[in-house]
N, C-alpha and C. Protein backbone atom coordinates (compact mmCIF):
# COMPACT_ATOMS: atom_id res chain seq x y z
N UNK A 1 -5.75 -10.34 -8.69
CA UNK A 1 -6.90 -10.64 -9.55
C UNK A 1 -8.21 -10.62 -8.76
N UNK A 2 -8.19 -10.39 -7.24
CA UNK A 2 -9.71 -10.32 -6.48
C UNK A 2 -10.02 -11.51 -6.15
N UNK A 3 -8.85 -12.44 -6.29
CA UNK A 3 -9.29 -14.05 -5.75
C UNK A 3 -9.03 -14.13 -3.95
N UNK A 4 -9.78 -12.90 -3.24
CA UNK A 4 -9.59 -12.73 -2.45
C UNK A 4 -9.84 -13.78 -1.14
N UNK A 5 -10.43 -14.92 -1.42
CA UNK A 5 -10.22 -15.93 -0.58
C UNK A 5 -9.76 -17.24 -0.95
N UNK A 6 -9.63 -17.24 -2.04
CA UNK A 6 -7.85 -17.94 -2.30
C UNK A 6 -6.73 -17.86 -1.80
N UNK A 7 -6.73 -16.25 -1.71
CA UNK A 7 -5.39 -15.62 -1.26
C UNK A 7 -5.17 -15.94 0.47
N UNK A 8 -6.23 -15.81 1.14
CA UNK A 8 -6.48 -15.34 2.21
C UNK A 8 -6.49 -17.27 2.77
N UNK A 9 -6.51 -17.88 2.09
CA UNK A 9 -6.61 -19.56 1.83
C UNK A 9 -5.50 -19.68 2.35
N UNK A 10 -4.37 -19.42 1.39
CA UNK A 10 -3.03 -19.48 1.00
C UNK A 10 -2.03 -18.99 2.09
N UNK A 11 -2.32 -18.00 2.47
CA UNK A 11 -1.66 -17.27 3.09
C UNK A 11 -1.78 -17.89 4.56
N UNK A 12 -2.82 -18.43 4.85
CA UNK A 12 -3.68 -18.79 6.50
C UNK A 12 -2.63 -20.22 6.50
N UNK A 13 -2.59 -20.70 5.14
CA UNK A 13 -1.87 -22.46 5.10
C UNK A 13 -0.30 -22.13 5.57
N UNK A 14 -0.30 -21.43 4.83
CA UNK A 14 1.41 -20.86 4.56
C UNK A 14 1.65 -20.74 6.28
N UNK A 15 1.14 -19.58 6.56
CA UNK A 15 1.73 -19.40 8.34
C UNK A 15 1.38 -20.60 9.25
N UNK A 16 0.49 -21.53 9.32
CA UNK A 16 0.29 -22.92 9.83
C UNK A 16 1.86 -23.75 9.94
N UNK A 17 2.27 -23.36 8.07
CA UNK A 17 2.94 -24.28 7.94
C UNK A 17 4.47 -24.10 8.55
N UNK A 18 4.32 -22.74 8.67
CA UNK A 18 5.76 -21.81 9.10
C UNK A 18 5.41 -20.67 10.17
N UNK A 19 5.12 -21.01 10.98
CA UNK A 19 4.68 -20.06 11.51
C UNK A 19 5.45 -18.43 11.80
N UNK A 20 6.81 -18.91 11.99
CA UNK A 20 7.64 -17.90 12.50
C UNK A 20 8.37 -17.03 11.34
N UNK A 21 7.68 -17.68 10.35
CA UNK A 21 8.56 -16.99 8.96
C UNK A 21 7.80 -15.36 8.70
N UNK A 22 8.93 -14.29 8.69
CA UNK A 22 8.80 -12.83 8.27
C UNK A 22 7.24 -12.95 7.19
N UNK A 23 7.94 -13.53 6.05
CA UNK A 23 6.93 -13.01 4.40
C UNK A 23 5.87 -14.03 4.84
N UNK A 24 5.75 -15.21 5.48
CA UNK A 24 4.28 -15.55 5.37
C UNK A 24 3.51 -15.02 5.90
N UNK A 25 3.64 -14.23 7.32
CA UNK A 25 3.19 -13.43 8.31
C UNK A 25 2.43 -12.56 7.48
N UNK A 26 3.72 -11.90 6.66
CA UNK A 26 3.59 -10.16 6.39
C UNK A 26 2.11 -10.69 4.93
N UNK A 27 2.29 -11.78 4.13
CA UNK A 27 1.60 -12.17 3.12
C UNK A 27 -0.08 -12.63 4.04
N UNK A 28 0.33 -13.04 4.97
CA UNK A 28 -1.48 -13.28 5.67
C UNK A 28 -1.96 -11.96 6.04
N UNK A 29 -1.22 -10.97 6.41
CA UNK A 29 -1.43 -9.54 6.61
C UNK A 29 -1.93 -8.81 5.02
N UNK A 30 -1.29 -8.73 4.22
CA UNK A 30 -1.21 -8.29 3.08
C UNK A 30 -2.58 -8.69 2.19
N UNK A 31 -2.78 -10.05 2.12
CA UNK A 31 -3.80 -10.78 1.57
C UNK A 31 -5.69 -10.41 2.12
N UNK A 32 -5.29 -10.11 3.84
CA UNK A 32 -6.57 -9.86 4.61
C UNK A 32 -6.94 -8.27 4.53
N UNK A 33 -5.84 -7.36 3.96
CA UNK A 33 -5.95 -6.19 4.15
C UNK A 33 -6.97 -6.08 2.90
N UNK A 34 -6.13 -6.65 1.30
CA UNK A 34 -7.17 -6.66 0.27
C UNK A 34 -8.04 -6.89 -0.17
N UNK A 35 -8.25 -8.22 1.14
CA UNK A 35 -9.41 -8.47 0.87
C UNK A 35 -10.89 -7.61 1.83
N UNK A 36 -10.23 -6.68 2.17
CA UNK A 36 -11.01 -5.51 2.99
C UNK A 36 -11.68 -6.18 4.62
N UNK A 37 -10.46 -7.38 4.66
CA UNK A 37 -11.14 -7.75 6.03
C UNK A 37 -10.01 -7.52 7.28
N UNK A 38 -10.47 -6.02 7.18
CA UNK A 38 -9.54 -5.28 7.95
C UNK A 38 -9.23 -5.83 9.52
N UNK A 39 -10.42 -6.52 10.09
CA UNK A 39 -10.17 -6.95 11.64
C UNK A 39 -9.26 -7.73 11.18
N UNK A 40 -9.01 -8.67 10.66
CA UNK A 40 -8.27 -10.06 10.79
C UNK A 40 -6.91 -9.28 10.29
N UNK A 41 -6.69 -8.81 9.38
CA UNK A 41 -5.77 -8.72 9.00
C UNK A 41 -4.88 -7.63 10.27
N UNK A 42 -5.29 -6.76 11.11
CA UNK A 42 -5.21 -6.23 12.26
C UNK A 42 -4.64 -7.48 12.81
N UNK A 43 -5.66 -8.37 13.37
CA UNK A 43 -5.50 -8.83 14.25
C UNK A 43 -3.88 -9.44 14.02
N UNK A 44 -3.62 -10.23 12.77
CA UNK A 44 -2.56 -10.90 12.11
C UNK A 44 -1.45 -10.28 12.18
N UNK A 45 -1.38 -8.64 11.84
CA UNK A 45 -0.17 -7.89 11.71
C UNK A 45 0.09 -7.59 13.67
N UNK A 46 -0.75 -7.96 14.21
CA UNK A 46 -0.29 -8.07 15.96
C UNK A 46 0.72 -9.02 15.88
N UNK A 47 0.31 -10.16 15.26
CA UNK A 47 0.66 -11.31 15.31
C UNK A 47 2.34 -11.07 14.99
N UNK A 48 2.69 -10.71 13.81
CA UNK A 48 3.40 -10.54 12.66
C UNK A 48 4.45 -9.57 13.08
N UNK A 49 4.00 -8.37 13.42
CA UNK A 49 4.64 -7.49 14.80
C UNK A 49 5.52 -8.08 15.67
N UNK A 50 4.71 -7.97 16.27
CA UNK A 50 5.80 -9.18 17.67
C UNK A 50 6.71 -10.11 17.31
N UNK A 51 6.20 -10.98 16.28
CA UNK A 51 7.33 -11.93 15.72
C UNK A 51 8.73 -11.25 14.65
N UNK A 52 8.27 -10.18 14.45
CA UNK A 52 9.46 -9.38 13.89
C UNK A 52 9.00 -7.96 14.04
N UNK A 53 9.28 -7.30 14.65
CA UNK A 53 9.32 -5.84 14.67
C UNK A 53 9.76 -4.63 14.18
N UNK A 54 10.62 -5.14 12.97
CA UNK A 54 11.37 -4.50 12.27
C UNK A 54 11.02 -4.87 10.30
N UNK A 55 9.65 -5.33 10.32
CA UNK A 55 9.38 -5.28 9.30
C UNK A 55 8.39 -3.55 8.79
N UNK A 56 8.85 -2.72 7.78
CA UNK A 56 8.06 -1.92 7.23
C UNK A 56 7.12 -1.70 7.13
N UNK A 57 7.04 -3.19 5.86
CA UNK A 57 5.85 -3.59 4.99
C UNK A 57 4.77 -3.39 6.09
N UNK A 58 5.08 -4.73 6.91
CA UNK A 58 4.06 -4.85 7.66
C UNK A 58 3.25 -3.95 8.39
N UNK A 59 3.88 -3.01 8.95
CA UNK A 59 3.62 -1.78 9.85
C UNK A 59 3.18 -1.10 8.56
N UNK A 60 3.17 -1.16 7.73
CA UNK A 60 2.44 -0.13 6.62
C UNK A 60 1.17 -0.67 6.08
N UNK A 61 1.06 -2.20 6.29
CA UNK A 61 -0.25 -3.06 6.39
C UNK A 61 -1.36 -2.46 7.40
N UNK A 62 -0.53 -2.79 8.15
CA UNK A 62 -1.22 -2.94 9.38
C UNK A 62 -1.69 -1.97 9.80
N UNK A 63 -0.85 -0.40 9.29
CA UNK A 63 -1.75 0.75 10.06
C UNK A 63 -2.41 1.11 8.85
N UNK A 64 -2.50 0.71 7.25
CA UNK A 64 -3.84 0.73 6.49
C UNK A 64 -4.96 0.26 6.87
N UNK A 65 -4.70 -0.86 7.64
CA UNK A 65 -6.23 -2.06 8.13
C UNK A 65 -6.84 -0.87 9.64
N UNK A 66 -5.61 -1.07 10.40
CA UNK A 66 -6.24 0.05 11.51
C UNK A 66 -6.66 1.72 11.33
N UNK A 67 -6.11 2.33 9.86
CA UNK A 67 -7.30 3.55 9.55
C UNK A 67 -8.20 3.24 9.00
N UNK A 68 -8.43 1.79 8.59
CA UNK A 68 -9.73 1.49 7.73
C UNK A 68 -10.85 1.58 9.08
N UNK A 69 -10.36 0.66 9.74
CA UNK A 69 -11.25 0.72 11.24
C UNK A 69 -11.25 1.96 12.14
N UNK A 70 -10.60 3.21 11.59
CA UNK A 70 -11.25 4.64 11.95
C UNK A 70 -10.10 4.08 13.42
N UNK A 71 -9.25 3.40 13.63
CA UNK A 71 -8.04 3.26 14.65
C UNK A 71 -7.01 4.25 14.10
N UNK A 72 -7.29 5.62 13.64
CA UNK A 72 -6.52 6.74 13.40
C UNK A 72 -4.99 7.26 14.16
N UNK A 73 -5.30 6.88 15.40
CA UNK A 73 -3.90 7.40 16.31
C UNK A 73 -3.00 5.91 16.32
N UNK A 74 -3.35 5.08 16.46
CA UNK A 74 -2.76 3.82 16.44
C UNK A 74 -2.20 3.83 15.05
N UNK A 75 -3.10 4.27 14.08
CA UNK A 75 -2.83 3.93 12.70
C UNK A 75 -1.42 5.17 12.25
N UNK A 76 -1.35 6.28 12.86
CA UNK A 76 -0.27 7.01 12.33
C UNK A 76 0.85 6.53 13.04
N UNK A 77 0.84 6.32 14.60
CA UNK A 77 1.95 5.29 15.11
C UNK A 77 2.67 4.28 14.36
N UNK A 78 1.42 3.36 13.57
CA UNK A 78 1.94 2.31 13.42
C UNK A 78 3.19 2.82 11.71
N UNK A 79 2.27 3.37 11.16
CA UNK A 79 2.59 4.42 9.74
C UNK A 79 4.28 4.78 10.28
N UNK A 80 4.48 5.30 10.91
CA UNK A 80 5.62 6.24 11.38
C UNK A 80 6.74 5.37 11.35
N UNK A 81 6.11 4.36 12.70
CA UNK A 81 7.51 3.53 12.84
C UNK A 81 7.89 2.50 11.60
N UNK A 82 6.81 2.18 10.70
CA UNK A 82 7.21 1.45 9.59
C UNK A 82 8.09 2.88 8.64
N UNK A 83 7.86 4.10 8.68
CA UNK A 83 8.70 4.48 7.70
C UNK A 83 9.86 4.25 8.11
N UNK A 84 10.10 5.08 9.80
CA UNK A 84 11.62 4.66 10.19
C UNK A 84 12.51 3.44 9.81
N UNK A 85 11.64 2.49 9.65
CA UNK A 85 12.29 1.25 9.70
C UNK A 85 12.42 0.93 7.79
N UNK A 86 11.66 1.76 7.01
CA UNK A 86 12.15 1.67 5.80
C UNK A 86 13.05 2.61 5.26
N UNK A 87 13.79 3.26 6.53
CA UNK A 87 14.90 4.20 5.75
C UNK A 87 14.99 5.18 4.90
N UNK A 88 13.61 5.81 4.72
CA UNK A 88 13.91 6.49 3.38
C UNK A 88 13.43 6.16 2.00
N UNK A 89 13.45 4.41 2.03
CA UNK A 89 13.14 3.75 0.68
C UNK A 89 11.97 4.90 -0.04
N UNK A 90 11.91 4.81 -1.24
CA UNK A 90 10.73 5.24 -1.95
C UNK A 90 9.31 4.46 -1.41
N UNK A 91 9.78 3.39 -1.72
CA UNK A 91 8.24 2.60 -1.85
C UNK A 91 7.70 2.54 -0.13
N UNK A 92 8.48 2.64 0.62
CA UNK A 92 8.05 3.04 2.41
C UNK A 92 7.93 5.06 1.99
N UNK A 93 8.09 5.63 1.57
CA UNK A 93 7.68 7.00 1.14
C UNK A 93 6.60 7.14 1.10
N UNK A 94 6.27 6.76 -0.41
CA UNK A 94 5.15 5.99 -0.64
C UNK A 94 4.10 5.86 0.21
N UNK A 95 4.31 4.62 0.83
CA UNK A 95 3.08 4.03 1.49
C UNK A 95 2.50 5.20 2.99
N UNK A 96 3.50 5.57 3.27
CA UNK A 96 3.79 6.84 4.54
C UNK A 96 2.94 7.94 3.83
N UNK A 97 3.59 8.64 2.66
CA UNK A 97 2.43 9.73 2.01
C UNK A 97 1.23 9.84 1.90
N UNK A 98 1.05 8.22 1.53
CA UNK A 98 -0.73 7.79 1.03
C UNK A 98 -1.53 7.94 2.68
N UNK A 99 -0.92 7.35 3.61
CA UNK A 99 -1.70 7.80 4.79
C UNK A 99 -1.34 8.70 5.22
N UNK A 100 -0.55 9.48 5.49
CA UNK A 100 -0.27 10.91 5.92
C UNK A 100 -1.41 11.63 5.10
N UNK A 101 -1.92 11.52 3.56
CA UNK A 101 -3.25 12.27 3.40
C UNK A 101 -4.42 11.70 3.94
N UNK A 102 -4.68 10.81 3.72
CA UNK A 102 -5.77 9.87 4.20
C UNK A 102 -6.24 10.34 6.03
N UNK A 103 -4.59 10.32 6.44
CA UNK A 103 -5.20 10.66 8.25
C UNK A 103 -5.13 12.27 8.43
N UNK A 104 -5.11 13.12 7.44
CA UNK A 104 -5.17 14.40 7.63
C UNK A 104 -3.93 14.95 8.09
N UNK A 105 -2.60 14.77 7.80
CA UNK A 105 -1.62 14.81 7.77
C UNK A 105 -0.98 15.42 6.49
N UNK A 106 -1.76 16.71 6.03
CA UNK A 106 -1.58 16.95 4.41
C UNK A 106 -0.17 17.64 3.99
N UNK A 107 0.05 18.14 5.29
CA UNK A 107 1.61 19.18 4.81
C UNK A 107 2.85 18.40 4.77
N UNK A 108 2.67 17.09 5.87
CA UNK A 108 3.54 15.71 5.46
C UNK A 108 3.65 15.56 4.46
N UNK A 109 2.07 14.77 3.81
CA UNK A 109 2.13 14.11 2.51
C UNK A 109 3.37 14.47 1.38
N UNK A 110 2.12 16.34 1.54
CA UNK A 110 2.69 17.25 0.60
C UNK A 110 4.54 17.09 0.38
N UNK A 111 5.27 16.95 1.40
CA UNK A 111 6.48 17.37 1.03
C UNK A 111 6.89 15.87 1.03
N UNK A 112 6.30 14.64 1.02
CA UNK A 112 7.03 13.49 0.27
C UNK A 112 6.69 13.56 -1.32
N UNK A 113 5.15 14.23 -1.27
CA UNK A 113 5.52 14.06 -2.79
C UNK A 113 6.31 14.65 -3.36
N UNK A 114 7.27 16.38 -2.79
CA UNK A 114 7.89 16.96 -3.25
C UNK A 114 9.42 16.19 -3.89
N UNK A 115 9.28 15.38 -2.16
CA UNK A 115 10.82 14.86 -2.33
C UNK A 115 10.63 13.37 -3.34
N UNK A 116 9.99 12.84 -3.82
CA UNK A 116 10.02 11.89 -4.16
C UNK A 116 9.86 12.56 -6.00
N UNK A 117 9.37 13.29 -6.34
CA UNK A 117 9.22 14.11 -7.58
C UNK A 117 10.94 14.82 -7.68
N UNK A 118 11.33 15.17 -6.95
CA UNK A 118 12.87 15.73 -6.85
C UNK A 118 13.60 14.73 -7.11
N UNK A 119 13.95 13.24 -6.57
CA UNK A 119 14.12 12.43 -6.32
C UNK A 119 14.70 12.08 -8.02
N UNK A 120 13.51 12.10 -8.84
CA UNK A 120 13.55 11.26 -9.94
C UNK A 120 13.98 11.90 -10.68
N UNK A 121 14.31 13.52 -10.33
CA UNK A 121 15.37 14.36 -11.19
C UNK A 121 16.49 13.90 -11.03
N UNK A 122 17.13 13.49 -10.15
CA UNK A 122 18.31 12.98 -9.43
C UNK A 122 19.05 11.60 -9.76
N UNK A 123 17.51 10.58 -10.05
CA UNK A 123 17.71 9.24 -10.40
C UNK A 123 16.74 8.39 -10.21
N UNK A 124 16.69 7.44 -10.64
CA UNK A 124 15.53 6.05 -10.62
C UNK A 124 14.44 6.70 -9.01
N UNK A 125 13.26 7.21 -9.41
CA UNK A 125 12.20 6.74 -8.14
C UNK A 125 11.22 6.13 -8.50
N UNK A 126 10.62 5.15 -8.31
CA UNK A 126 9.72 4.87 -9.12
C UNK A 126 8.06 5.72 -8.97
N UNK A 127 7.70 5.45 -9.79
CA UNK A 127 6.41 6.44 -9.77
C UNK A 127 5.33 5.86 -9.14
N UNK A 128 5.26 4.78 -8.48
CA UNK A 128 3.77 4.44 -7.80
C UNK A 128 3.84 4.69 -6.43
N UNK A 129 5.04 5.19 -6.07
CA UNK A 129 4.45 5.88 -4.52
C UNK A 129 4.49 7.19 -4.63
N UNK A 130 4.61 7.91 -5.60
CA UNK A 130 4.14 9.02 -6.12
C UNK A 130 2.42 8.98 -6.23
N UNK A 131 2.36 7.86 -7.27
CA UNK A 131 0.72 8.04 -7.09
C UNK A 131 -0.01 7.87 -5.66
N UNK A 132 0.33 7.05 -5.11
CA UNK A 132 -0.25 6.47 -3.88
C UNK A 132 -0.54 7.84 -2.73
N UNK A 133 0.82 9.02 -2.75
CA UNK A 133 0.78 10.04 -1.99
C UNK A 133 -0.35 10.82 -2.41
N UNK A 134 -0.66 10.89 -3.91
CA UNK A 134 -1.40 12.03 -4.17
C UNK A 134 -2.57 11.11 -4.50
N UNK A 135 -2.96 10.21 -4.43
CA UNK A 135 -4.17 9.49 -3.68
C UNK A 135 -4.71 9.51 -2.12
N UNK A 136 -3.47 9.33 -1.33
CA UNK A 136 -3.45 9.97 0.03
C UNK A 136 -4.34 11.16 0.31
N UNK A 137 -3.81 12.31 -0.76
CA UNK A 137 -4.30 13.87 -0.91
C UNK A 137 -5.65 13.80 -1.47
N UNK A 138 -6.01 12.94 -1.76
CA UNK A 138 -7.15 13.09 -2.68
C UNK A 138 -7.32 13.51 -3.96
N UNK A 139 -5.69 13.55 -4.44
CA UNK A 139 -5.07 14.41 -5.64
C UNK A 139 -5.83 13.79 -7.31
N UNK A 140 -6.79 13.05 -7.43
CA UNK A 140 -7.08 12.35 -8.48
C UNK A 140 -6.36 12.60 -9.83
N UNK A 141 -6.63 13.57 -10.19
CA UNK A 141 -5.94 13.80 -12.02
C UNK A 141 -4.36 13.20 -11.74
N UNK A 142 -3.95 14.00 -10.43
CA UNK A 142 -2.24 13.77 -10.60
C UNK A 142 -1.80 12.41 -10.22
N UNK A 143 -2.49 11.71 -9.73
CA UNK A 143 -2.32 10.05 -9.01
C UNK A 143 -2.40 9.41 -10.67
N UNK A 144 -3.44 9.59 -11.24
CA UNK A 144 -3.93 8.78 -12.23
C UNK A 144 -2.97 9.11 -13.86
N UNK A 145 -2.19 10.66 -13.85
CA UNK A 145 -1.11 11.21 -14.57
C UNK A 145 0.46 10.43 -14.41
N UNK A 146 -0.23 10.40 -12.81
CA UNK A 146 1.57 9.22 -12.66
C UNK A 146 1.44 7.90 -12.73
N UNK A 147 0.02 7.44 -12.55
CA UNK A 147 -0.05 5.85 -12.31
C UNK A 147 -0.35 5.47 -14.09
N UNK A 148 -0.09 6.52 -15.22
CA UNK A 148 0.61 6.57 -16.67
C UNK A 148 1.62 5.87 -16.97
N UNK A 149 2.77 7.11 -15.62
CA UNK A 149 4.43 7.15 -15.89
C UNK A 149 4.39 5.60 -14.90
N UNK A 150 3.86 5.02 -14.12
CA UNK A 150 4.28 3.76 -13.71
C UNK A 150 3.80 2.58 -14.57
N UNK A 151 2.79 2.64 -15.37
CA UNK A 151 2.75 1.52 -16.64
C UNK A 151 3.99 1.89 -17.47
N UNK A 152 4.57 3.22 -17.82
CA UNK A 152 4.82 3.11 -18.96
C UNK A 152 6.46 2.62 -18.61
N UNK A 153 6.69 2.72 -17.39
CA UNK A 153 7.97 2.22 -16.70
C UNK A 153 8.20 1.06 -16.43
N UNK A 154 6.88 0.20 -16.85
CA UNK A 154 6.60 -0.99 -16.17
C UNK A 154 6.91 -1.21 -14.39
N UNK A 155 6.52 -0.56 -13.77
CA UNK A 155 6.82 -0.19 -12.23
C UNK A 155 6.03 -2.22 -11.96
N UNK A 156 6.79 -3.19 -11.45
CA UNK A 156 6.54 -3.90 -10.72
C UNK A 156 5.02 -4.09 -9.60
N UNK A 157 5.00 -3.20 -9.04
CA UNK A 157 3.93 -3.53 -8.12
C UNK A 157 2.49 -2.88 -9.09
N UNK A 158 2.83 -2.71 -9.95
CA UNK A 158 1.09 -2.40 -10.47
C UNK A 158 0.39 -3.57 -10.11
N UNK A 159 1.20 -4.89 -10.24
CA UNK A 159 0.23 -6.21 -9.84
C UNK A 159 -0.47 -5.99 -8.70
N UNK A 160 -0.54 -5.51 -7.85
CA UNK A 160 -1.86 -5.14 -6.70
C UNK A 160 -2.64 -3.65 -7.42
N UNK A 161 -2.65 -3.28 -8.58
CA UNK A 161 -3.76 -2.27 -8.84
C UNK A 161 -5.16 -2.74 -8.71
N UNK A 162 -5.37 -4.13 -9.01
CA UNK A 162 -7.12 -4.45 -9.18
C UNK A 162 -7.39 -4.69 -7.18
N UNK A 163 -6.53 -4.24 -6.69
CA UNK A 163 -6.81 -5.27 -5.63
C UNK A 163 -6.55 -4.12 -4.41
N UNK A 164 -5.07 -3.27 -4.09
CA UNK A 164 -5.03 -1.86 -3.01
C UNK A 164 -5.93 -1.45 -2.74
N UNK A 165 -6.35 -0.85 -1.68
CA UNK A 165 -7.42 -0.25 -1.12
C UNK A 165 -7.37 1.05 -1.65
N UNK A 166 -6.05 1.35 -1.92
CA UNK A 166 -5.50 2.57 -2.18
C UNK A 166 -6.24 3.06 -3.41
N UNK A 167 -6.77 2.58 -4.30
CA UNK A 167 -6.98 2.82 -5.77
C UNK A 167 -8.65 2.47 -5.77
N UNK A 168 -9.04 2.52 -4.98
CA UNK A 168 -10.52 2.17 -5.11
C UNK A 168 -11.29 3.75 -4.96
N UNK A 169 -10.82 4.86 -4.87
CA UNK A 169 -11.18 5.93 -5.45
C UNK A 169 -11.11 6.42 -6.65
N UNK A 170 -10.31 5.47 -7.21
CA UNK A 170 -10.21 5.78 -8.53
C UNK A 170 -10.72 4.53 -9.57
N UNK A 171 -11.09 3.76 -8.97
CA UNK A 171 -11.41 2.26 -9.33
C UNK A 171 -12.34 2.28 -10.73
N UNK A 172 -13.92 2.91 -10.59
CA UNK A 172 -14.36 3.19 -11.41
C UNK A 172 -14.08 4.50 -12.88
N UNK A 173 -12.69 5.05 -12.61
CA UNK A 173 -12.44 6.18 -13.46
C UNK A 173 -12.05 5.74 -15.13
N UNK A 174 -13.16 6.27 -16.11
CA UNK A 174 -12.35 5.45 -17.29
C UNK A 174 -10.83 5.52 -17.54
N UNK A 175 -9.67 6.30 -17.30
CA UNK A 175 -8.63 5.94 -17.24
C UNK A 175 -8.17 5.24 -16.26
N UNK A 176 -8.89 4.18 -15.43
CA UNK A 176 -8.41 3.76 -14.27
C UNK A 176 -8.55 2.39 -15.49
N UNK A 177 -9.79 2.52 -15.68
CA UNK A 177 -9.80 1.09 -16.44
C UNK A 177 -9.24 0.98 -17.41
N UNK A 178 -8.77 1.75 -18.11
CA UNK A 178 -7.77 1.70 -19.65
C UNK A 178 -6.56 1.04 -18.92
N UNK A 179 -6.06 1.57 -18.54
CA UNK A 179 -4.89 0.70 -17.31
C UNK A 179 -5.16 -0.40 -16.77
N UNK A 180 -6.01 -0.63 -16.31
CA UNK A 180 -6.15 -2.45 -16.14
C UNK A 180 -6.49 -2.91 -17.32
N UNK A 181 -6.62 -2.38 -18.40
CA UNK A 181 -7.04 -3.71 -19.73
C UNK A 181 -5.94 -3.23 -20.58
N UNK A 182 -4.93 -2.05 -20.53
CA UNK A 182 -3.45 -2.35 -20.99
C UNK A 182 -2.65 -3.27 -20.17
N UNK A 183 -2.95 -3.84 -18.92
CA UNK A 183 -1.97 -4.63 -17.78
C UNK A 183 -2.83 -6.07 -18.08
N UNK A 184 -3.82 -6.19 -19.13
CA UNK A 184 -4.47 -7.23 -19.41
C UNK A 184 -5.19 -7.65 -17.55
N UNK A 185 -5.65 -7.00 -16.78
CA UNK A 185 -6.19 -6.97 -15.56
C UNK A 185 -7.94 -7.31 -15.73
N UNK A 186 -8.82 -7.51 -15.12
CA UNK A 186 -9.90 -7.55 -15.64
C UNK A 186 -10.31 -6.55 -14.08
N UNK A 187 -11.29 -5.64 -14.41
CA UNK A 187 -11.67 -4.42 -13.89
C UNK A 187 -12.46 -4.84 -13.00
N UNK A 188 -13.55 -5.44 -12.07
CA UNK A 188 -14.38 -6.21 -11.47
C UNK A 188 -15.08 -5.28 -10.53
């Protein structure tokens, strides 16, 4: 909802309170990324890193916050080893595609979106790391054609649409906003 220092509240209490726990880590990471305060949330996914090294998510946080800060080679490092460590998953696809366009990595992108569009011939993929890749690309019509097929699937993570960094190219698009006021979202 953009209650971005609520979140960032919450999340800072949470790891105080637990420090060594995986999801509060990865949630103080997650929370600082949206709220576009890319140093901290950097700094946090160091943090978060070290204390587990084998989280995805995080490494897919963390090298969004470090291409925000133009930390490009660090940032595809960090990109990489979080896919390895998500196996394949879609939604680590996903997040891997969206910066593989973003860091100029387009013939990558290109063939996750292939495989992830193949994918759903085959069986369940969900469609928002479809969009996310061809947001990566700069792909607008086709991000915003699938981020359709993920309302109309009810795809789970739309709950970070008002809020991804990922979607703020498309933020102002009137079908961007028909989609946040069908998800009852308020557009801000």
């Amino acid at each position: 909802m953009g209650r971005h220092d609520e979140a960032v509240f919450h999340a800072s209490k949470a790891v105080e309170l637990d420090p060594l726990d995986l999801m509060t880590n990865f949630r103080l990471v997650q929370a600082n990324c949206y709220a576009r305060r890319y140093d901290e949330a950097v700094r946090a996914g160091r943090i978060a890193i070290e204390l587990t090294p084998d989280s995805p998510y995080t490494c897919f946080y963390l090298a969004l916050s470090l291409a925000a800060l133009s930390s490009n080679e660090e940032a595809w490092e960090m990109e990489r080893m979080g896919r390895k460590l998500a196996g394949g998953m879609p939604l680590g696809e996903g997040y891997f595609g969206y910066l593989a366009g973003v860091l100029g990595h387009k013939a990558e992108a290109r063939e996750i979106v292939e495989n992830l569009e193949a994918g759903r011939e085959r069986g369940y993929v969900p469609a928002l790391p479809i969009v996310w890749t061809y947001l990566g690309l700069g792909q607008t019509a086709e991000a915003l054609h699938w981020l359709d097929k993920a309302l109309a699937e009810r795809d789970p993570f739309m709950g970070s649409l008002m809020v991804h960094p990922a979607y703020d190219c498309i933020r102002d698009r009137p079908e961007f906003r028909r989609l946040a006021h069908e998800l009852k979202l308020s557009a801000h």
